[in-house]
C-alpha atoms as a PDB file:
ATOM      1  CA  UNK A   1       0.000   0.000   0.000  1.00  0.00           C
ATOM      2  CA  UNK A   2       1.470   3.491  -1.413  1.00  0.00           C
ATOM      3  CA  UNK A   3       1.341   6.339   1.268  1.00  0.00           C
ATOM      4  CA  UNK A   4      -0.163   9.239  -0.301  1.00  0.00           C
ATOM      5  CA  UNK A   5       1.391  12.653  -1.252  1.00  0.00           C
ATOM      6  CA  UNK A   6      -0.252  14.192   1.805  1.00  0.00           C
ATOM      7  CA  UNK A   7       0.183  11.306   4.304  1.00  0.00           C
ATOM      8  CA  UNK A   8       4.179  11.457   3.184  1.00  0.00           C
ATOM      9  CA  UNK A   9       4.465  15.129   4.192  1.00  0.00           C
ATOM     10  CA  UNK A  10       2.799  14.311   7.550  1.00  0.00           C
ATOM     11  CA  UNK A  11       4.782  11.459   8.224  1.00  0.00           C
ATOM     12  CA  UNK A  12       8.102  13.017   7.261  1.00  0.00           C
ATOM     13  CA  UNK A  13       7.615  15.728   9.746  1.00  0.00           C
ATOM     14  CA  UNK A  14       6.445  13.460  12.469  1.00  0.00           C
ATOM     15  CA  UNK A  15       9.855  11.489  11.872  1.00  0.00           C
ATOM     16  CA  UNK A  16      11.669  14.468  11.937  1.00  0.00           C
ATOM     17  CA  UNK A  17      10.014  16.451  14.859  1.00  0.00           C
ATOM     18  CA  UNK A  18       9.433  13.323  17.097  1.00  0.00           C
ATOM     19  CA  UNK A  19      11.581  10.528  15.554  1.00  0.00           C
ATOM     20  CA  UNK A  20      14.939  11.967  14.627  1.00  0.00           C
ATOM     21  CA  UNK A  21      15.483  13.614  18.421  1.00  0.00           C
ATOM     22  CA  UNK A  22      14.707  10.031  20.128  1.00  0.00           C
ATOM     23  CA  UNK A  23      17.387   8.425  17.770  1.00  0.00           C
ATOM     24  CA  UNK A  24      19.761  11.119  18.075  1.00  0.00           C
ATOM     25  CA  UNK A  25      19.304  10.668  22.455  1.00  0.00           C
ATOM     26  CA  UNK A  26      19.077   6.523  21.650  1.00  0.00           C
ATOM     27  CA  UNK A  27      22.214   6.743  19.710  1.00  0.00           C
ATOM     28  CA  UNK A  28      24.459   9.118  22.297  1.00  0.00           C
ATOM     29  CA  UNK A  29      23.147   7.208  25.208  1.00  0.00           C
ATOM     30  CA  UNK A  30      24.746   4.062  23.248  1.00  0.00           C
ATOM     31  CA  UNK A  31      27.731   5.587  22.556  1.00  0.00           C
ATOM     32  CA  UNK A  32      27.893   6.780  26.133  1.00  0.00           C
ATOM     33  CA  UNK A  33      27.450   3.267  27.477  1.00  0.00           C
ATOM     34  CA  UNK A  34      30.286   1.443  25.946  1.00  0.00           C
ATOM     35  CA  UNK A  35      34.155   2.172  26.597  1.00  0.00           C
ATOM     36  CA  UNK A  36      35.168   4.950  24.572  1.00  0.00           C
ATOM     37  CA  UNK A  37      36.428   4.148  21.142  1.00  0.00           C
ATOM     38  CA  UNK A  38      39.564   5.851  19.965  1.00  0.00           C
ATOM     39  CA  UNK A  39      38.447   9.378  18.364  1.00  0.00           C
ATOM     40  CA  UNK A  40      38.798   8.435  14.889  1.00  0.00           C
ATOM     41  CA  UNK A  41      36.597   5.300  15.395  1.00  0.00           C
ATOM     42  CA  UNK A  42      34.056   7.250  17.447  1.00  0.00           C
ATOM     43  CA  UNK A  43      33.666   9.327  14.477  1.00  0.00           C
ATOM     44  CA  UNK A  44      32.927   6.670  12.189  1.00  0.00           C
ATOM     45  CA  UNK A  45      30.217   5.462  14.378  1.00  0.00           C
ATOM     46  CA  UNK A  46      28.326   8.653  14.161  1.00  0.00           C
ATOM     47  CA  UNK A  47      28.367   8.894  10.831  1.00  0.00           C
ATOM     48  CA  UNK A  48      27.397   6.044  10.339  1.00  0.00           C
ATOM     49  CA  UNK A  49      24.535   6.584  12.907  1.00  0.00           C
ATOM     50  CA  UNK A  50      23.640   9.875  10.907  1.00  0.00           C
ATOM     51  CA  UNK A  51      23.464   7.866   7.722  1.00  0.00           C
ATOM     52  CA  UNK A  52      21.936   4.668   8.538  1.00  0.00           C
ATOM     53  CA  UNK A  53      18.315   6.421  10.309  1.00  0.00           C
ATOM     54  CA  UNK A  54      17.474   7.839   6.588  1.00  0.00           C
ATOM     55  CA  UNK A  55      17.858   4.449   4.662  1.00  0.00           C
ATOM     56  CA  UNK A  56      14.845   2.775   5.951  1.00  0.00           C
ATOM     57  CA  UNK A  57      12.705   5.865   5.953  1.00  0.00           C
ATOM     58  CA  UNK A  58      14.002   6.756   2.381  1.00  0.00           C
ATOM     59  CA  UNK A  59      10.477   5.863   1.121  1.00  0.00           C
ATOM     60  CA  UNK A  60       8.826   8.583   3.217  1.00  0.00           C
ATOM     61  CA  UNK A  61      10.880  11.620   2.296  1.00  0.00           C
ATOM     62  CA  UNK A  62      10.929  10.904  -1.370  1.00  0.00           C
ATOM     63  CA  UNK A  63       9.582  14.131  -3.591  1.00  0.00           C
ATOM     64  CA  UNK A  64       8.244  15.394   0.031  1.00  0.00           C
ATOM     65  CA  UNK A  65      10.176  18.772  -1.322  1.00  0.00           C
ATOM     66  CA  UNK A  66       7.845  19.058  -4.855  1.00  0.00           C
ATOM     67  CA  UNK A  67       4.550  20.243  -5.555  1.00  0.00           C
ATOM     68  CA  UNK A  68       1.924  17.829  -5.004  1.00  0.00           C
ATOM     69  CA  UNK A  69       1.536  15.902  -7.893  1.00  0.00           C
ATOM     70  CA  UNK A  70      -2.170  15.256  -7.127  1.00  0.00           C
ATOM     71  CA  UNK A  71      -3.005  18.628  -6.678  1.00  0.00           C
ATOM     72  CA  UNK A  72      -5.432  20.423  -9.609  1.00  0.00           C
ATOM     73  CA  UNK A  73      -3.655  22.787 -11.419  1.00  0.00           C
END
């Protein structure tokens, strides 16, 4: 089942508003927990932590930015 134009938007700025703040607590609370890392590694790790929330959610934010292409002219 497709999402919608409309439901996309609303869901993108849910993830974003509520979603994206709880991973980016989740993820330092990790990071926090384990032994630290050596400074290069621990920078790895949050890049990859800043990349890897998008790729499942990809779906959601794609053509979010354009005009709705249901919308009557």
């Amino acid at each position: 089942m497709a999402l919608s134009y409309k439901a996309r938007r609303r869901w993108s700025l849910v993830i974003l508003l509520v979603g994206l703040p709880l991973y980016i607590v989740a993820a330092v609370a990790i990071m926090s927990a384990i032994p630290r890392p050596p400074l290069w590694l621990e920078l790895a790790i949050y890049v990859a932590l800043g990349v890897v929330w998008a790729l499942p959610l990809r779906f959601v934010f794609l053509g979010v930015g354009k005009a709705d292409p249901d919308a009557e002219e």
